[in-house]
Protein backbone atom coordinates (compact mmCIF):
# COMPACT_ATOMS: atom_id res chain seq x y z
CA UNK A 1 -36.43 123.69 140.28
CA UNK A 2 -33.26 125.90 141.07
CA UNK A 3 -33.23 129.66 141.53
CA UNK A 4 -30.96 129.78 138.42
CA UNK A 5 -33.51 127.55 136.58
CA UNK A 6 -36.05 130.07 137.31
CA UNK A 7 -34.00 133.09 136.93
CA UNK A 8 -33.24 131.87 133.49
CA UNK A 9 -36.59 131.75 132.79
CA UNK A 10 -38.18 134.81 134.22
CA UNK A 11 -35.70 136.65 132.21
CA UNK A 12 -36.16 134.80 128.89
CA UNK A 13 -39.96 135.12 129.34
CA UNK A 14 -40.89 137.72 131.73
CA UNK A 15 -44.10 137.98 132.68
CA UNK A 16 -45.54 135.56 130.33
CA UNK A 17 -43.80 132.58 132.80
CA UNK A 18 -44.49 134.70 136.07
CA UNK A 19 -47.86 133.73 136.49
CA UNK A 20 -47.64 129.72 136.14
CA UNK A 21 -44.31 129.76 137.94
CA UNK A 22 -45.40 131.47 140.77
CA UNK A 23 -48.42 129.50 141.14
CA UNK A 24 -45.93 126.36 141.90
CA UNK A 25 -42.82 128.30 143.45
CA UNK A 26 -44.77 131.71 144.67
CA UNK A 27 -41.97 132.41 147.23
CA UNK A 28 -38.48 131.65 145.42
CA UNK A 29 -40.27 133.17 142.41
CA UNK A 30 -40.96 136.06 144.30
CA UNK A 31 -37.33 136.87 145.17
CA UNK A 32 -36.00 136.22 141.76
CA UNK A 33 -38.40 138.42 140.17
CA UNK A 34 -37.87 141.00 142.57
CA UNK A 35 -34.01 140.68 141.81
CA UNK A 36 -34.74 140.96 137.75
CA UNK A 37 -36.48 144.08 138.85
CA UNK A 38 -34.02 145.79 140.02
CA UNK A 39 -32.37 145.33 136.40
CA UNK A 40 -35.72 146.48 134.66
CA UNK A 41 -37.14 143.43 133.50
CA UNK A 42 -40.31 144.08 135.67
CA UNK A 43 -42.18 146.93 136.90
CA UNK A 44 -41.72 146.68 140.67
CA UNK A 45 -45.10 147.57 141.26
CA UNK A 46 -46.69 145.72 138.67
CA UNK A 47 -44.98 142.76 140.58
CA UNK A 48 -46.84 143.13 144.28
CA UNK A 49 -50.07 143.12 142.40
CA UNK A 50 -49.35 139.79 140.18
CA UNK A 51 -47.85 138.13 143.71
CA UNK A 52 -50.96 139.39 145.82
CA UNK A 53 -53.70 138.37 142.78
CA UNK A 54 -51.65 134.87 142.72
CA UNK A 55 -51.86 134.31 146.57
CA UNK A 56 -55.41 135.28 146.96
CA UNK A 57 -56.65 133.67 144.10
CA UNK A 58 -55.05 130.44 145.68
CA UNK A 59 -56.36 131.15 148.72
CA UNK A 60 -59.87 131.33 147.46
CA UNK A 61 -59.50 128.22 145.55
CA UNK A 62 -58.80 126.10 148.80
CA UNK A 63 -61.15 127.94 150.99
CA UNK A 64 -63.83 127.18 149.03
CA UNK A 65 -62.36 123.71 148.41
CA UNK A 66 -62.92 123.02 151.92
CA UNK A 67 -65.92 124.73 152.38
CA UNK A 68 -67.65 123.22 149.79
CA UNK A 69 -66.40 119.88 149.87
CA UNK A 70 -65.11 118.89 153.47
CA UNK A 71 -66.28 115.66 153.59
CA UNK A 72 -65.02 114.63 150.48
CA UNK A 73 -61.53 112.50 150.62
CA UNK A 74 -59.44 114.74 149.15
CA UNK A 75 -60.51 117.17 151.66
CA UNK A 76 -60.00 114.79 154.35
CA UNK A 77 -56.16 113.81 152.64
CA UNK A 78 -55.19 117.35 153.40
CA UNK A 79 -56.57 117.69 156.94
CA UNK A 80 -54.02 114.65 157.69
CA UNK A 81 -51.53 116.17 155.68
CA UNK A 82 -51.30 118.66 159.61
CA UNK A 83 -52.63 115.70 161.45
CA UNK A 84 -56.34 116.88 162.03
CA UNK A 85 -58.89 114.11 162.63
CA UNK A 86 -62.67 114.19 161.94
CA UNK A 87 -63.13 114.29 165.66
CA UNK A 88 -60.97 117.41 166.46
CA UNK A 89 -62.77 119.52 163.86
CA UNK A 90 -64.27 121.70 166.56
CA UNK A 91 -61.16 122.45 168.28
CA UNK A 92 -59.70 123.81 164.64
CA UNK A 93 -62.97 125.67 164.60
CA UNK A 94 -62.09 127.31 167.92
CA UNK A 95 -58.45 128.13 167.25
CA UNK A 96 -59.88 130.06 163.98
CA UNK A 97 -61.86 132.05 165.87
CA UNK A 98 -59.85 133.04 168.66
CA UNK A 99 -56.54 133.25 167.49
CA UNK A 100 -57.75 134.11 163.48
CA UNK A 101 -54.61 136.52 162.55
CA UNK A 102 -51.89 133.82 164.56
CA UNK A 103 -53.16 130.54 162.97
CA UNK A 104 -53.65 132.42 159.84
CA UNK A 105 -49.87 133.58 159.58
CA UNK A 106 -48.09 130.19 160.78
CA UNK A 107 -50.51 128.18 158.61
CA UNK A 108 -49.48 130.36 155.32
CA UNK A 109 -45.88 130.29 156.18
CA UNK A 110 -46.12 126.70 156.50
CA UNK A 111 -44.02 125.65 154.03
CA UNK A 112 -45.43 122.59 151.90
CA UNK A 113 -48.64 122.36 154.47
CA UNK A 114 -50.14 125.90 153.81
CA UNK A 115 -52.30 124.62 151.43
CA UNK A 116 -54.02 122.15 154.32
CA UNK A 117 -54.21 124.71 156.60
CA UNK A 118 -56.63 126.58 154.00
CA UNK A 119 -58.48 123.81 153.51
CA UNK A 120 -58.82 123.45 156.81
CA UNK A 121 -60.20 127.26 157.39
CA UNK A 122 -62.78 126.31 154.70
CA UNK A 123 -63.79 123.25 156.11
CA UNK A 124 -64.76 125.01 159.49
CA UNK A 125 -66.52 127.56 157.66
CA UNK A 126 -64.21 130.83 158.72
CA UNK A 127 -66.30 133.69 158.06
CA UNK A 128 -65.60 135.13 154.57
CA UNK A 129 -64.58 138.49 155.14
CA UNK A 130 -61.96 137.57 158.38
CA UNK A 131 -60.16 135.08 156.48
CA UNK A 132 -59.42 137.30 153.13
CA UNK A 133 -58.76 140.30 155.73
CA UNK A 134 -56.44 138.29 157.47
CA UNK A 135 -54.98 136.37 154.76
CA UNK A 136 -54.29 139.66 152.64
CA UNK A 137 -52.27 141.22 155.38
CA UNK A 138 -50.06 137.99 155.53
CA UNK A 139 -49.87 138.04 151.60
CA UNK A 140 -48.72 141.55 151.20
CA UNK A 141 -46.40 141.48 154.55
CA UNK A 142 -45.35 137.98 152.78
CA UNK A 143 -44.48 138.66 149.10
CA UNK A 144 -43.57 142.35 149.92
CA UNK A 145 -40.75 141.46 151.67
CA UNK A 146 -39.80 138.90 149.47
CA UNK A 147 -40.09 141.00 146.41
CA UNK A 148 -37.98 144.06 148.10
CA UNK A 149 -35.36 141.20 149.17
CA UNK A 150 -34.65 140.37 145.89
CA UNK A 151 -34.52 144.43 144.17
CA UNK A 152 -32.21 145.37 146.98
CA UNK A 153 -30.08 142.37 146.59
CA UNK A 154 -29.50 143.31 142.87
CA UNK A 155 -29.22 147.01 143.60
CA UNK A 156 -26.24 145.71 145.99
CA UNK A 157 -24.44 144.62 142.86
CA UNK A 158 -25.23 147.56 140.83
CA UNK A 159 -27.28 145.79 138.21
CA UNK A 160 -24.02 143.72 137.36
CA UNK A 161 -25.71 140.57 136.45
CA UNK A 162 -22.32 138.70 136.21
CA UNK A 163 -21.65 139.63 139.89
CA UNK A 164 -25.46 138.59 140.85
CA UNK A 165 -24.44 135.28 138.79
CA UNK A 166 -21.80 134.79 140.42
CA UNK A 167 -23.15 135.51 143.93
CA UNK A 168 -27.04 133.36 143.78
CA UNK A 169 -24.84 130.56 145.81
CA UNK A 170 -24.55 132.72 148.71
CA UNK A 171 -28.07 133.65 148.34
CA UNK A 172 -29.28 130.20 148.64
CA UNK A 173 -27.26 129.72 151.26
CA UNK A 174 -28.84 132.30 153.04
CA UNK A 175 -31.84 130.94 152.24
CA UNK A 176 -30.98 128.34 153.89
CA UNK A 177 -30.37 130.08 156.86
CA UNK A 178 -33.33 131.89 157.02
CA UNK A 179 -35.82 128.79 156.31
CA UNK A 180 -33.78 126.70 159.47
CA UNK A 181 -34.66 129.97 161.57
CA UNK A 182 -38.25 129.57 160.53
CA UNK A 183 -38.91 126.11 160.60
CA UNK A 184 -37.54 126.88 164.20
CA UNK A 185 -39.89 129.28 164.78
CA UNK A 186 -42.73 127.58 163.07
CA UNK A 187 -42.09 124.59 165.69
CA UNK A 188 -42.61 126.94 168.65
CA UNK A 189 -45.15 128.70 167.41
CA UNK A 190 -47.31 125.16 167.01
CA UNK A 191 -46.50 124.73 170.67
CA UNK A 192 -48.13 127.64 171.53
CA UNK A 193 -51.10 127.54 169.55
CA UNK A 194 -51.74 123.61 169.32
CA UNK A 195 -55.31 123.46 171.41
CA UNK A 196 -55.77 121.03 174.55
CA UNK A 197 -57.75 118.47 175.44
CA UNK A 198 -60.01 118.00 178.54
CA UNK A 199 -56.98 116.92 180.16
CA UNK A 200 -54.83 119.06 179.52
CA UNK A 201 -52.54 116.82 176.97
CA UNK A 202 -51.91 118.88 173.23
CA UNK A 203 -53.72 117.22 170.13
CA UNK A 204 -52.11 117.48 167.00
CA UNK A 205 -54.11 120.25 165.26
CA UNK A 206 -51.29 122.28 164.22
């Protein structure tokens, strides 16, 4: 779906389409509503606490996904979604525990695998308490920025929703941009974290 799409939408709707768009676009939806903020169609406030509910309800729901049902194939499906076999379970175990706030902020930044990399917390049983700590920091550092993007982009044009109109190309473009830099940095960031094997050669964890 296109940011217009879902600008169109958010602003027929408002918060009754928030919710079950955000669920399947959380960060482009984030943006956009922040944008239709900053021409009061939403409480900016209101906002961070739908966006944080929404990521740590997900969260939640594929923790305990994992936790409660990591042998099952679906389960198993998203553990090779990030190319994690049964037999390098343990070494995901260890990268949880000793790098917890790292693999925690490259696996929900993921884009398209974050949900795996959940999973994959659950299925090694991260204790309770770390992963929510650690995930909420990521989800407010996350959707905050995103969220404050998108008012100050509209406060640029002075609430002109013409000029905004007329301008979401170049914001998608940046977009663009930005993701590139990411997936860039995602990529090196893997390298960094991926754990070794006995002989030194990187397994495919991350």
């Amino acid at each position: 779906m296109s940011p217009q799409s879902i600008a169109h939408l958010i602003i027929a709707y408002r918060y009754w389409i928030l919710v079950p768009l955000a669920i399947v676009e959380g960060p482009v939806v984030a943006f956009v509503a922040g944008t239709a903020a900053s021409l009061g169609y939403f409480n900016l406030y209101a906002l961070i606490a739908v966006f944080f509910v929404r990521d740590m309800g997900m969260d939640a729901l594929y923790y305990f996904s994992g936790y409660f049902g990591g042998r099952t194939a679906l389960a198993k499906r998203m553990l090779k979604k990030i190319g994690i076999r049964e037999e390098e379970i343990d070494e995901v175990r260890l990268l949880w525990e000793k790098h917890p706030a790292r693999t925690m902020f490259v696996g929900k930044l993921s884009y398209g695998v974050a949900q795996a990399f959940i999973v994959a917390a659950g299925v090694v049983k991260m204790r309770l308490r770390l992963f929510f700590a650690y995930g909420a920091l990521v989800a407010v550092a996350q959707y905050g920025t995103l969220l404050l993007l998108g008012y100050f982009f509209g406060n640029a044009f002075g609430g002109n929703t013409a000029l905004i109109a007329e301008n979401i190309q170049y914001v998608i473009a940046g977009f663009a941009v930005v993701v590139s830099a990411y997936y860039m940095f995602r990529w090196y960031l893997r390298g960094k974290l991926r754990p070794k094997t006995p002989q030194g050669v990187s397994n495919q964890v991350l």
